[in-house]
Structure formats: structure tokens, C-alpha cells
PDB file of N, CA and C in Angstrom:
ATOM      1  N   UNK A   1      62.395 -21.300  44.319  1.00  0.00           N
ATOM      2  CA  UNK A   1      61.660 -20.216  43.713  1.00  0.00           C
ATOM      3  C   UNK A   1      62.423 -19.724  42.478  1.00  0.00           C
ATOM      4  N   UNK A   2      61.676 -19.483  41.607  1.00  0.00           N
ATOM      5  CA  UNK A   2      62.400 -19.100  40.391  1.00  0.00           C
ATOM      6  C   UNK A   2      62.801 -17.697  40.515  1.00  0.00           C
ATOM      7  N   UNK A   3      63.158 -17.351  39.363  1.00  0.00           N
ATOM      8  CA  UNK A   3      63.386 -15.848  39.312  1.00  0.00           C
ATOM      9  C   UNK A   3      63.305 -15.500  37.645  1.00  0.00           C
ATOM     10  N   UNK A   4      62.550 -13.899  37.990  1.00  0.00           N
ATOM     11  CA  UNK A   4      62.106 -13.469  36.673  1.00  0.00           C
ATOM     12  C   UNK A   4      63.299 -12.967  35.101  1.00  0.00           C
ATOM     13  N   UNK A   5      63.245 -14.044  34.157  1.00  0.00           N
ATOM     14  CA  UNK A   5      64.136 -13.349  32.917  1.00  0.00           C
ATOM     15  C   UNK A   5      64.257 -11.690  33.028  1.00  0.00           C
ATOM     16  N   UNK A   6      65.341 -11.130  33.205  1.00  0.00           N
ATOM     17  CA  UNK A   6      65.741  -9.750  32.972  1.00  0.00           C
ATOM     18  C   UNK A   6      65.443  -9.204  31.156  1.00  0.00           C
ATOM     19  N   UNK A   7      64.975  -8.071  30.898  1.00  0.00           N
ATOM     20  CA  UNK A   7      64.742  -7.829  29.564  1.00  0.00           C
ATOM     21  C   UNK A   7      65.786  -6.946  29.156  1.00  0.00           C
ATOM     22  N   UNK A   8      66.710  -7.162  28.081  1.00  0.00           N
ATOM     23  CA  UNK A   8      67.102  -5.759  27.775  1.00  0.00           C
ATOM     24  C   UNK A   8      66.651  -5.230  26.829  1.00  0.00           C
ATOM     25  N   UNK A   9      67.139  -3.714  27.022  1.00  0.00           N
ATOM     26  CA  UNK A   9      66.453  -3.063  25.577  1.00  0.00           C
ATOM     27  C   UNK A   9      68.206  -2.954  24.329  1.00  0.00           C
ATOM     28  N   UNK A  10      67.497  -2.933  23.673  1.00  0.00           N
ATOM     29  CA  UNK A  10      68.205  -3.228  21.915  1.00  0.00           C
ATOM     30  C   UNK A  10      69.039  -2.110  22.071  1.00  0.00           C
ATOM     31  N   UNK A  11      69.196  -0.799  22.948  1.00  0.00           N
ATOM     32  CA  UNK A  11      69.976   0.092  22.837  1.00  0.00           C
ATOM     33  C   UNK A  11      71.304  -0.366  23.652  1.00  0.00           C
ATOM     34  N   UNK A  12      70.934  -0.785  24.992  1.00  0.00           N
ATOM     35  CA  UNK A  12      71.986  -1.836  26.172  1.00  0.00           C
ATOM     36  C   UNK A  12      72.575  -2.858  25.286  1.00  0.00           C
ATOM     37  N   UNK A  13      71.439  -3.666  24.950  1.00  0.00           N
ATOM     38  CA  UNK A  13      72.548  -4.712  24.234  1.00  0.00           C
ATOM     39  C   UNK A  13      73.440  -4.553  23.188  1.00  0.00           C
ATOM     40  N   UNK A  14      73.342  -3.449  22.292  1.00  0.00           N
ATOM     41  CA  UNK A  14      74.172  -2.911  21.517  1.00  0.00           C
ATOM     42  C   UNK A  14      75.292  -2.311  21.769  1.00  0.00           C
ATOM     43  N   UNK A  15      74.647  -1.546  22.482  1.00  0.00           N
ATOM     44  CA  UNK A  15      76.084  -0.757  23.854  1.00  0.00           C
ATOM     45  C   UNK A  15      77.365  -1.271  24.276  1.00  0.00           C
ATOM     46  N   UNK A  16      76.758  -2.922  25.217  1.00  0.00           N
ATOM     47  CA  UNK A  16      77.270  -3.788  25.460  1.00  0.00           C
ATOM     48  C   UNK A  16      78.744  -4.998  24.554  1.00  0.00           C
ATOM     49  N   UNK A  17      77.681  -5.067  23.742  1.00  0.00           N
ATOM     50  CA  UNK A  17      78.128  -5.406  22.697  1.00  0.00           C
ATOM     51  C   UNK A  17      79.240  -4.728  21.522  1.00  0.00           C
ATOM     52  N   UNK A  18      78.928  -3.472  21.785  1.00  0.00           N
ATOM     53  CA  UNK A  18      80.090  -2.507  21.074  1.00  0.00           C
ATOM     54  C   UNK A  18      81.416  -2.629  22.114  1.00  0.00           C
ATOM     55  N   UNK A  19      80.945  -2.386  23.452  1.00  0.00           N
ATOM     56  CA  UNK A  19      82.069  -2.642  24.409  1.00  0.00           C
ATOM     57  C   UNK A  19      83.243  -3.670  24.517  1.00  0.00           C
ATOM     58  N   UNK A  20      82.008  -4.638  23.879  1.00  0.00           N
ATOM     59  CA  UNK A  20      83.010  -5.986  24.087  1.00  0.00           C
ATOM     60  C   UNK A  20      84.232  -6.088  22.999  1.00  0.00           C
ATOM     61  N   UNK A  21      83.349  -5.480  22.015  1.00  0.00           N
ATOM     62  CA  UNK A  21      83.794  -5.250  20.402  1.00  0.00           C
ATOM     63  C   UNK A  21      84.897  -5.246  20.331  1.00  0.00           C
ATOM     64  N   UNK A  22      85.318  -3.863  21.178  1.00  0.00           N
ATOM     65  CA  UNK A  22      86.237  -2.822  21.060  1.00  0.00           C
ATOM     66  C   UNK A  22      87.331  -3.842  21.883  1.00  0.00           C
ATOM     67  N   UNK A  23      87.365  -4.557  22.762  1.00  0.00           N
ATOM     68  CA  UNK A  23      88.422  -5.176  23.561  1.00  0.00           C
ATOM     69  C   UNK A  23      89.409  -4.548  24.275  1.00  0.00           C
ATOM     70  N   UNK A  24      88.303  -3.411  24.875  1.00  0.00           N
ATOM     71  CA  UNK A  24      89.197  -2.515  25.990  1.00  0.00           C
ATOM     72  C   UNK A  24      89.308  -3.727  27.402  1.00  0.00           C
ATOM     73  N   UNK A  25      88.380  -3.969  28.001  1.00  0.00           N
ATOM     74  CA  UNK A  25      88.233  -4.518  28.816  1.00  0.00           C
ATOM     75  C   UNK A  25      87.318  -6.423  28.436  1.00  0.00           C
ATOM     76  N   UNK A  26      88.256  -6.972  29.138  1.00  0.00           N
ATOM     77  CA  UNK A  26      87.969  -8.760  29.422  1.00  0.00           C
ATOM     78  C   UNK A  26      86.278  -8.445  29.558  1.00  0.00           C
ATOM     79  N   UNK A  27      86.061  -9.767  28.756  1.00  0.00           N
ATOM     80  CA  UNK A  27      84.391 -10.234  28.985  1.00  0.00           C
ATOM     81  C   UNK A  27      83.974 -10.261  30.574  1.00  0.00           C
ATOM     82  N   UNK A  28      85.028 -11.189  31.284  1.00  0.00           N
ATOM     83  CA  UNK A  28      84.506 -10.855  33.063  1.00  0.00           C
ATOM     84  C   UNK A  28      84.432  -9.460  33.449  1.00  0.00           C
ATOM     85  N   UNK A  29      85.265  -8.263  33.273  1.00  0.00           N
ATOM     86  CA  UNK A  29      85.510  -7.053  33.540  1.00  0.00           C
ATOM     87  C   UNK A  29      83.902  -6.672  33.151  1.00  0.00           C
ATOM     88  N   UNK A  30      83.097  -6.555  32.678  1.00  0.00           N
ATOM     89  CA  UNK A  30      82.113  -6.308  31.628  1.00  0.00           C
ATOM     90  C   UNK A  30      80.904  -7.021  32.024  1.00  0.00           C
ATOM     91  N   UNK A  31      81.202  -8.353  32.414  1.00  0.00           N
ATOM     92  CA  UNK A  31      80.341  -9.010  32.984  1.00  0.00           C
ATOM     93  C   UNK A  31      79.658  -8.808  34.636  1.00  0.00           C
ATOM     94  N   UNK A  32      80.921  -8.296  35.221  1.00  0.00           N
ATOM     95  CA  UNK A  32      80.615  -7.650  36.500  1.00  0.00           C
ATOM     96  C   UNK A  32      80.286  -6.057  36.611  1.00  0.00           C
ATOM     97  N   UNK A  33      80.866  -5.739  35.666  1.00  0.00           N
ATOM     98  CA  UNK A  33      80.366  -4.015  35.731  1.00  0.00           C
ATOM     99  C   UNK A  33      78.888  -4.101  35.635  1.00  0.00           C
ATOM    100  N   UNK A  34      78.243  -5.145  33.982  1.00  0.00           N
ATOM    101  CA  UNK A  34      76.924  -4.354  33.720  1.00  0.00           C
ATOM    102  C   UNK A  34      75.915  -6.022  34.817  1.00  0.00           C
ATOM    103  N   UNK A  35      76.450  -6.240  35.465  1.00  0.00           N
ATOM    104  CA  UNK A  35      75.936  -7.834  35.744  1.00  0.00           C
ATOM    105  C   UNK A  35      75.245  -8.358  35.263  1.00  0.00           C
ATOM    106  N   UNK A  36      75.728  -9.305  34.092  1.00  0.00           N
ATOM    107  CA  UNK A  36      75.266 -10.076  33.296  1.00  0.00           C
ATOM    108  C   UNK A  36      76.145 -11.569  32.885  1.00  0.00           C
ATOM    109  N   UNK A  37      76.005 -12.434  32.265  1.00  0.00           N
ATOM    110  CA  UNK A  37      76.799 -13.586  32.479  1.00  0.00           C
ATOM    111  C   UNK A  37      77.857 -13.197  31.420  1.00  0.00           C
ATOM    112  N   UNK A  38      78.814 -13.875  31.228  1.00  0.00           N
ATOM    113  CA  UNK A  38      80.075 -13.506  30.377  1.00  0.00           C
ATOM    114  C   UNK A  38      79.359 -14.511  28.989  1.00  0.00           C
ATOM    115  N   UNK A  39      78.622 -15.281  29.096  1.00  0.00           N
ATOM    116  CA  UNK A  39      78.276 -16.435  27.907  1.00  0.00           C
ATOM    117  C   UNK A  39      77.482 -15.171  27.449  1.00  0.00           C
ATOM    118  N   UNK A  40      76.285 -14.151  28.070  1.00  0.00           N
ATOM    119  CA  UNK A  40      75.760 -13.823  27.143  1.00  0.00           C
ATOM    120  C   UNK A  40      75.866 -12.365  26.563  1.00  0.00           C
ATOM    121  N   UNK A  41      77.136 -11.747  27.413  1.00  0.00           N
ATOM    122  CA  UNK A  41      78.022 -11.092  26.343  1.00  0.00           C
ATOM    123  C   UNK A  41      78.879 -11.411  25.100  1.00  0.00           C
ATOM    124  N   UNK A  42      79.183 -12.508  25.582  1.00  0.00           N
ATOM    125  CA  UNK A  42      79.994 -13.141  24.502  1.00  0.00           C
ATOM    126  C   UNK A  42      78.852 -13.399  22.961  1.00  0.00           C
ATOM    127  N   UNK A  43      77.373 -13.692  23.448  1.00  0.00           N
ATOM    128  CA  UNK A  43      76.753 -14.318  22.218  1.00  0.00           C
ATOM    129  C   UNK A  43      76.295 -12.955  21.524  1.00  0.00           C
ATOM    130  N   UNK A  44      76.101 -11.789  22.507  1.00  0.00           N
ATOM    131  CA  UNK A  44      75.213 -10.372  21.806  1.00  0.00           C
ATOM    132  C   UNK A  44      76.890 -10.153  21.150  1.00  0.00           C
ATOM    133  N   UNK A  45      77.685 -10.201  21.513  1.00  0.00           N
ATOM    134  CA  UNK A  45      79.103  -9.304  20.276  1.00  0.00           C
ATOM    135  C   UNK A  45      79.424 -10.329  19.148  1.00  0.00           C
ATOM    136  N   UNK A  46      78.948 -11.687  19.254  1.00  0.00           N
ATOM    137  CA  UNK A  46      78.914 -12.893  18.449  1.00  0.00           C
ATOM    138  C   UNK A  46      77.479 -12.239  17.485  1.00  0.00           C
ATOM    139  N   UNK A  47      76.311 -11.652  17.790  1.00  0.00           N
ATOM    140  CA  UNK A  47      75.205 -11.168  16.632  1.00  0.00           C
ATOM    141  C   UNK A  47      75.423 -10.293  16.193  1.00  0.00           C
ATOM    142  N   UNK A  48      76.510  -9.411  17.150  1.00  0.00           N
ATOM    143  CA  UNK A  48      76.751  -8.134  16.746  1.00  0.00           C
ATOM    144  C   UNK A  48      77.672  -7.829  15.488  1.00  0.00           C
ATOM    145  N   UNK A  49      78.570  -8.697  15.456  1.00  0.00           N
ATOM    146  CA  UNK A  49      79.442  -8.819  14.501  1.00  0.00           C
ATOM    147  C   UNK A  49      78.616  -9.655  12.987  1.00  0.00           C
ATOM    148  N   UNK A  50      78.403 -10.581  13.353  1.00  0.00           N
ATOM    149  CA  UNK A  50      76.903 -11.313  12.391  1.00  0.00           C
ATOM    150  C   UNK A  50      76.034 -10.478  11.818  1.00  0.00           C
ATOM    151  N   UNK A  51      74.960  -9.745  12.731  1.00  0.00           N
ATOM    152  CA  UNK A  51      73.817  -9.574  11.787  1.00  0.00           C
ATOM    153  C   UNK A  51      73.767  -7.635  11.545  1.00  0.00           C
ATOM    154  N   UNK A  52      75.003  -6.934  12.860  1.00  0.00           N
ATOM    155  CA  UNK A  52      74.649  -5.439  12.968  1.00  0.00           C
ATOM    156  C   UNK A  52      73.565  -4.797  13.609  1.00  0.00           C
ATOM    157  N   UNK A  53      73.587  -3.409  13.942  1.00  0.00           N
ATOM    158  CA  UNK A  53      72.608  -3.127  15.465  1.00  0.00           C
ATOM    159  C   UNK A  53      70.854  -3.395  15.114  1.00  0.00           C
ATOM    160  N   UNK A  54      70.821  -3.823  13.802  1.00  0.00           N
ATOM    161  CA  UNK A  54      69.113  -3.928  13.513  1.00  0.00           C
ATOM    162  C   UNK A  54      68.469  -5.148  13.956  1.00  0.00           C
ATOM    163  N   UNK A  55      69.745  -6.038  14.409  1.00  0.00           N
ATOM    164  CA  UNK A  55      69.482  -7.219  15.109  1.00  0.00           C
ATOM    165  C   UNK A  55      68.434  -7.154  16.087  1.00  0.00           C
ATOM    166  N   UNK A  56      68.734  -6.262  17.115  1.00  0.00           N
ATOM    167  CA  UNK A  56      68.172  -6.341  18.706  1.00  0.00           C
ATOM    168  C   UNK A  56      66.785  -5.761  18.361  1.00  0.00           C
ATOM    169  N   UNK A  57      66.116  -4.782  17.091  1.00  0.00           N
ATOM    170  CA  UNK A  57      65.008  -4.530  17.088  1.00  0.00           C
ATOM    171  C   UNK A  57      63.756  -5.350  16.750  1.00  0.00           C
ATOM    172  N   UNK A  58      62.949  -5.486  17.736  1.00  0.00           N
ATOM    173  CA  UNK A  58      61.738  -6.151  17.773  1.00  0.00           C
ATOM    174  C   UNK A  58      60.642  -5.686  16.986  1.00  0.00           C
ATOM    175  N   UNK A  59      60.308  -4.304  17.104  1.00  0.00           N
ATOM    176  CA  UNK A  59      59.221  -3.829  16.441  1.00  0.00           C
ATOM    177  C   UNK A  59      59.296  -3.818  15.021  1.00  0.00           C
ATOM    178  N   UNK A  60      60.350  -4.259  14.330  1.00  0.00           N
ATOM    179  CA  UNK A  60      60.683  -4.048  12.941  1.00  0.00           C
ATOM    180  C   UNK A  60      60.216  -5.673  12.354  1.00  0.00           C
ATOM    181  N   UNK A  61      60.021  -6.425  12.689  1.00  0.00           N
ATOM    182  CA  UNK A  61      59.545  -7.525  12.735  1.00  0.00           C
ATOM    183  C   UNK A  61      58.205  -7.639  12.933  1.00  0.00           C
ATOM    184  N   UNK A  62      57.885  -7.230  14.284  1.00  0.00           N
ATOM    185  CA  UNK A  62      56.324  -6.990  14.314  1.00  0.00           C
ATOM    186  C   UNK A  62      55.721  -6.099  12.563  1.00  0.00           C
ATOM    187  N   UNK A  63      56.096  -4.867  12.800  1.00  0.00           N
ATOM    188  CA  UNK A  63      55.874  -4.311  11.366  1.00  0.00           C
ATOM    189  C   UNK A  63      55.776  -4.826  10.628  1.00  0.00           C
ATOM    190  N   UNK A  64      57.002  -5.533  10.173  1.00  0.00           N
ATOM    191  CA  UNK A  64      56.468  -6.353   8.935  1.00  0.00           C
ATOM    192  C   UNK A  64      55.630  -7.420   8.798  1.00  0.00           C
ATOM    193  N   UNK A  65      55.359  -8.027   9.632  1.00  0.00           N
ATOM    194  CA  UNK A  65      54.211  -9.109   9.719  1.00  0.00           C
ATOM    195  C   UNK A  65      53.137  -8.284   9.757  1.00  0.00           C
ATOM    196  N   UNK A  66      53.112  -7.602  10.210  1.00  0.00           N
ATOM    197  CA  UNK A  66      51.804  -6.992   9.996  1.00  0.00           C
ATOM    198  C   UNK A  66      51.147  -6.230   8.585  1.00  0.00           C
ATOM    199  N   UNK A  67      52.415  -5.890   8.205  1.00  0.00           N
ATOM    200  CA  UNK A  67      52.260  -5.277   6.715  1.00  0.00           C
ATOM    201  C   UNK A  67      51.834  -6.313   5.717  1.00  0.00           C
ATOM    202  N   UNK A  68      52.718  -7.291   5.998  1.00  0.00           N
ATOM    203  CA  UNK A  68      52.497  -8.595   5.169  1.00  0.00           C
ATOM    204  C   UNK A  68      51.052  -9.033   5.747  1.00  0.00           C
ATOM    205  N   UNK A  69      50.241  -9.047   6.272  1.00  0.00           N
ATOM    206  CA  UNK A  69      48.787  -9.521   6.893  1.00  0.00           C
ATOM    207  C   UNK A  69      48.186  -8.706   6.305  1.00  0.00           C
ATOM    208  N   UNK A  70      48.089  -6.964   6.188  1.00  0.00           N
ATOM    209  CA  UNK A  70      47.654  -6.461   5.797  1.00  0.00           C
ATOM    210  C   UNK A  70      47.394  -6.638   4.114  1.00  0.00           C
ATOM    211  N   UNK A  71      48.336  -6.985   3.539  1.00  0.00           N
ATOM    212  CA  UNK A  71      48.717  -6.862   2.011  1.00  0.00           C
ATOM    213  C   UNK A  71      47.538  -8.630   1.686  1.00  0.00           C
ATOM    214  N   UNK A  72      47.990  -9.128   2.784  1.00  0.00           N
ATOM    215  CA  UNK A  72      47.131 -10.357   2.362  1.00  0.00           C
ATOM    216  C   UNK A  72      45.673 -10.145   1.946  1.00  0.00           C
ATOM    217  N   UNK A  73      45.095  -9.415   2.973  1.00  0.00           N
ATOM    218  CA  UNK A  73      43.885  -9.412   3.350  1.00  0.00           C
ATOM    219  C   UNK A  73      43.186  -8.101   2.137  1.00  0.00           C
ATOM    220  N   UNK A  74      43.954  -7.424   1.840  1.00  0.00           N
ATOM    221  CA  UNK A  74      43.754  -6.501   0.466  1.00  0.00           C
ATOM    222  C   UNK A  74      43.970  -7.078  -0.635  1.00  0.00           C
ATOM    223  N   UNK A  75      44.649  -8.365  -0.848  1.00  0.00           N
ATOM    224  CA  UNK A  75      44.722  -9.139  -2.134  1.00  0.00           C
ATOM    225  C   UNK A  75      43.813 -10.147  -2.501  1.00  0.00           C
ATOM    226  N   UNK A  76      43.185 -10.626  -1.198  1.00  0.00           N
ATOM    227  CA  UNK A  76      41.760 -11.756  -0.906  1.00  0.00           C
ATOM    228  C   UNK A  76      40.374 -10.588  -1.092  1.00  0.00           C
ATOM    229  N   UNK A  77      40.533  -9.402  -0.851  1.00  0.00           N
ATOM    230  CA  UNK A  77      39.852  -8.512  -1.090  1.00  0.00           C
ATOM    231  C   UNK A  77      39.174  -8.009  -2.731  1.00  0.00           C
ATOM    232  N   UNK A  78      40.379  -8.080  -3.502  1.00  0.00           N
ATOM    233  CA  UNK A  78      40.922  -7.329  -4.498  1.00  0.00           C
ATOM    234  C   UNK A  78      40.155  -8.880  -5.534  1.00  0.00           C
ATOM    235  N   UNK A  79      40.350  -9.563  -5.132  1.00  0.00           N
ATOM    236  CA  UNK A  79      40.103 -10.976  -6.067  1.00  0.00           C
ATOM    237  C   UNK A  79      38.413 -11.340  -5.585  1.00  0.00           C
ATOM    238  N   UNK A  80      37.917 -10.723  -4.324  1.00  0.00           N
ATOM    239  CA  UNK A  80      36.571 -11.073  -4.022  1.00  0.00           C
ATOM    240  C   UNK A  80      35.667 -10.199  -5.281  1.00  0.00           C
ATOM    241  N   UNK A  81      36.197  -8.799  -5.425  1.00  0.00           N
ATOM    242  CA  UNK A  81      35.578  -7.864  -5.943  1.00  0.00           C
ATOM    243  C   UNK A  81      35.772  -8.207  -7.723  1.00  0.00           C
ATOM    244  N   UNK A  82      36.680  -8.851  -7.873  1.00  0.00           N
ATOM    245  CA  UNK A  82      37.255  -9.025  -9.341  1.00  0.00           C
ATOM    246  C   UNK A  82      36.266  -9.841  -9.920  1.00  0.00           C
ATOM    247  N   UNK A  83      35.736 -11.188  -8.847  1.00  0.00           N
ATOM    248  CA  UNK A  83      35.016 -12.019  -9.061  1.00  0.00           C
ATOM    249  C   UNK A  83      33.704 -11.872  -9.013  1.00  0.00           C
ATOM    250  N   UNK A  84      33.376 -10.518  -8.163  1.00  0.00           N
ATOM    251  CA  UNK A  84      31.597  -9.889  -7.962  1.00  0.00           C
ATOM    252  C   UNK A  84      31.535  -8.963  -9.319  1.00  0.00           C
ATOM    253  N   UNK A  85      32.377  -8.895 -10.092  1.00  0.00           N
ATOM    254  CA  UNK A  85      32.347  -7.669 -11.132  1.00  0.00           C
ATOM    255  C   UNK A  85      32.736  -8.982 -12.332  1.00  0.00           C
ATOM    256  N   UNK A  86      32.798  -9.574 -12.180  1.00  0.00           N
ATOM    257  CA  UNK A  86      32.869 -10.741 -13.597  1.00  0.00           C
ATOM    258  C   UNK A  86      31.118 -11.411 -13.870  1.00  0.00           C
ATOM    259  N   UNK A  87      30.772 -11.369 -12.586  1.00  0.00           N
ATOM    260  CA  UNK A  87      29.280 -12.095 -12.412  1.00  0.00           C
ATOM    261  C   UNK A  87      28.545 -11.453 -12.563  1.00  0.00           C
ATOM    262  N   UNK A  88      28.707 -10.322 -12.401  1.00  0.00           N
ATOM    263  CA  UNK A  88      27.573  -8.392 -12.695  1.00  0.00           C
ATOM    264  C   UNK A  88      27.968  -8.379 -14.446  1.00  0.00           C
ATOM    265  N   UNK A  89      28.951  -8.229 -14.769  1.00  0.00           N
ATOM    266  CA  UNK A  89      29.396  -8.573 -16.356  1.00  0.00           C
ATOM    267  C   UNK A  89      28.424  -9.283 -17.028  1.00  0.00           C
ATOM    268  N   UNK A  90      28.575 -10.518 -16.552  1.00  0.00           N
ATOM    269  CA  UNK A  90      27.513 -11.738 -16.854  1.00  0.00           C
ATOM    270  C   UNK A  90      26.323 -11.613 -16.833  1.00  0.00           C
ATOM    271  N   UNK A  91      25.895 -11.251 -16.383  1.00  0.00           N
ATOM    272  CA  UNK A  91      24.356 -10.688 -15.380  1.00  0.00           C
ATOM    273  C   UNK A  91      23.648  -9.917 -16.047  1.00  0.00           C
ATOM    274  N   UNK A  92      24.885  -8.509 -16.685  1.00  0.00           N
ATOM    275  CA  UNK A  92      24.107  -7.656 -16.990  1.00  0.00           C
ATOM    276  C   UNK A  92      23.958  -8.363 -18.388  1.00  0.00           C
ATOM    277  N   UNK A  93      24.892  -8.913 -19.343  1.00  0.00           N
ATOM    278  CA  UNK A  93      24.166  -9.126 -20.864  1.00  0.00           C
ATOM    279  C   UNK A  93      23.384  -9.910 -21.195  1.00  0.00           C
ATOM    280  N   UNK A  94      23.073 -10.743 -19.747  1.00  0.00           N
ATOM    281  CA  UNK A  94      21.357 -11.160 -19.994  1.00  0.00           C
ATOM    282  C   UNK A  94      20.211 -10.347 -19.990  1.00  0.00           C
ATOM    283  N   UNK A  95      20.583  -8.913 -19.415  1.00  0.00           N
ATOM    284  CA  UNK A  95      18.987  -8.522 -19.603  1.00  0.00           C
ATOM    285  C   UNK A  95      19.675  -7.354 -20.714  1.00  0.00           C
ATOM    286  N   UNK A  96      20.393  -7.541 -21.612  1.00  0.00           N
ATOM    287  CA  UNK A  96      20.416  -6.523 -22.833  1.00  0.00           C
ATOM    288  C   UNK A  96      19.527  -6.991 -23.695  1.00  0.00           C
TER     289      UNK A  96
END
């Protein structure tokens, strides 16, 4: 029987990860306190040091894809109308 992936949230893994940072206490020490494997403390203070705490946020990603979808769909917009107002242009100085 399997068993279900544990989730953390971006505030824990940061936490965690600051802990390890600091090198008060051994990766096992850390690994048994918050029970988690020592490989994947070792890899969150390995991003932590890499990318900084904006790493672990998810919704900031979502956001921007979505912004970027949005911006698309107002620029396919923006060029539909550009092109209905070039043909009304046209249109109209036939019946002048």
C-alpha cells in the first residue's frame, strides 16, 4: 500500500531550511525533530541558499501565468478591433 506525499507549506520549508542554515544542530538532529528525510533537508537549505525564501511560493507563479494569459487575450483583442476599424475606414469612403 502506498502512502500519501506529505505537503509542506513555503513558511515550514523556509523555517527548516533557515535551521539547517544556521548549523546549530546536524541535518539528522533536524531530521528527527521535524520528521523528514535528511536528503530533503539537505536539498530545501541547498534552494535556500540558491534561489532565497520566494522560492517555496506557489501562488506567485500561478499569478503570473495568469497575468501573462490575460495580457494575451487583450492583445488578440486589441488587434481584432484594430482590424474591424481599418475595414469600417474602408467601408465608410465608399459611400462618401
Amino acid at each position: 500500500m502506498s502512502q500519501k506525499r506529505r505537503q509542506h507549506s513555503a513558511a515550514f520549508k523556509f523555517g527548516v531550511a533557515l535551521e539547517a542554515s544556521k548549523e546549530l544542530k546536524t541535518t539528522s538532529q533536524l531530521a528527527q525533530e521535524y520528521n523528514i528525510h535528511p536528503n530533503q533537508i539537505s536539498a530545501w537549505k541547498k534552494q535556500l541558499k540558491e534561489q532565497g525564501p520566494d522560492l517555496f511560493q506557489r501562488g506567485g507563479d500561478k499569478a503570473q501565468r495568469k497575468q501573462e494569459q490575460d495580457e494575451a487575450e487583450l492583445y488578440e483583442q486589441i488587434g481584432r478591433l484594430k482590424m474591424e476599424l481599418e475595414w469600417l475606414k474602408k467601408k465608410s469612403t465608399q459611400f462618401d
